[in-house]
Protein backbone atom coordinates (compact mmCIF):
# COMPACT_ATOMS: atom_id res chain seq x y z
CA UNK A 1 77.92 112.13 166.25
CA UNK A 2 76.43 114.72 168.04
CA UNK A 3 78.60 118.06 169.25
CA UNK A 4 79.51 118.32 172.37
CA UNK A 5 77.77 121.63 172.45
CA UNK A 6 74.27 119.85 171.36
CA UNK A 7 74.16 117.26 174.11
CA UNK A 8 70.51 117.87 175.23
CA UNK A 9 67.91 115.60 177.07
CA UNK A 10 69.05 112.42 177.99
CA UNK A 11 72.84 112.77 176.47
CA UNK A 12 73.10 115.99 178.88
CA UNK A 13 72.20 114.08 181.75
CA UNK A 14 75.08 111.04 180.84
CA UNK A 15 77.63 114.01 180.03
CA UNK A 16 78.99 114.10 183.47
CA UNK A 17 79.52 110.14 183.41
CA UNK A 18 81.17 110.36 180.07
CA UNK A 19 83.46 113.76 179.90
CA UNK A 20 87.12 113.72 180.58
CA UNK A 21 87.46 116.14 183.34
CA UNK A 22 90.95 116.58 182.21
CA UNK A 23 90.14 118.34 178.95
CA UNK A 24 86.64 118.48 179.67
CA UNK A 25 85.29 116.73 176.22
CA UNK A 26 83.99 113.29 175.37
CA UNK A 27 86.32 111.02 173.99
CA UNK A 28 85.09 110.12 170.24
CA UNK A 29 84.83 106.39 171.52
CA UNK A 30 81.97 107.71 173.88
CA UNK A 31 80.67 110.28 171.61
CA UNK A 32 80.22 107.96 168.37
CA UNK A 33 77.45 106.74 170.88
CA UNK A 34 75.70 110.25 171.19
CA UNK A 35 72.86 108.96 168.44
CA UNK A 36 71.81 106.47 171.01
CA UNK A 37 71.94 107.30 174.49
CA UNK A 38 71.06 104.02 175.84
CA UNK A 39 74.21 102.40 174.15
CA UNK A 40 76.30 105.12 175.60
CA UNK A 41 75.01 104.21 178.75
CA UNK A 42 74.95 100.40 178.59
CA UNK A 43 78.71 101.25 176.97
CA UNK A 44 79.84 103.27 180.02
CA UNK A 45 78.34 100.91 182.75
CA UNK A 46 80.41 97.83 180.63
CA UNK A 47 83.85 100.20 181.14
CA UNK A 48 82.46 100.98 184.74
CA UNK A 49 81.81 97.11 185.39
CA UNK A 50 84.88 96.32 183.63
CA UNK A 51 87.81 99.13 185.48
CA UNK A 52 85.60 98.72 188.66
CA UNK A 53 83.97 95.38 189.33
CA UNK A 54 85.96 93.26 191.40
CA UNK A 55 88.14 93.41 194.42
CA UNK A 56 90.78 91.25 193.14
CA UNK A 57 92.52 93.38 190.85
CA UNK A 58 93.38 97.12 192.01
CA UNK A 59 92.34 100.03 189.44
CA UNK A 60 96.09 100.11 188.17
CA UNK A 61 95.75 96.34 187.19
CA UNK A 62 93.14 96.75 185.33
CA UNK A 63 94.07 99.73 182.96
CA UNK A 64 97.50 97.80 182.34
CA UNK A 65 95.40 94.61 181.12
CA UNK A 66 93.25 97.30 178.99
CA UNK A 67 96.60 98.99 177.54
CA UNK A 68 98.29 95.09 176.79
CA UNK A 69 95.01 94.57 175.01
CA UNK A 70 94.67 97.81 172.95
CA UNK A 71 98.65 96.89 172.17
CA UNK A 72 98.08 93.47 170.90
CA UNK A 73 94.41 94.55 169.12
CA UNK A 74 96.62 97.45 167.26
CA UNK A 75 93.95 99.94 168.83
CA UNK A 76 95.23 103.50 168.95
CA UNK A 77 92.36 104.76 171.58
């Protein structure tokens, strides 16, 4: 991965897509993809697609289907 410090070029540019404003770092889920910024990209505009997408589930919905998932998957993110 590259430090958060050393995002340069292209990764600069997709920081402000990526960074959690709360504690104003990349989460290692999004940083594991700083050695290829096209998958970080493609990977954020999957979770954008994904939390965002449709009209018939509100934001809410959708992060308690991602959380029920993460639960049953044993995922600790």
């Amino acid at each position: 991965m590259v430090d958060d410090e050393e995002w340069d070029g292209d990764l600069a540019a997709l920081r402000p897509r990526v960074v959690d404003r709360g504690t104003d770092r990349v989460d290692e889920i999004m940083a594991i993809h700083s050695l290829n910024p096209q998958a970080l990209a493609a990977h954020d505009a999957l979770y954008g697609s994904a939390m965002r997408g449709t009209a018939s589930l509100r934001r809410v919905e959708r992060e308690l289907i991602a959380l029920v998932v993460s639960v049953v998957n044993d995922c600790h993110y």
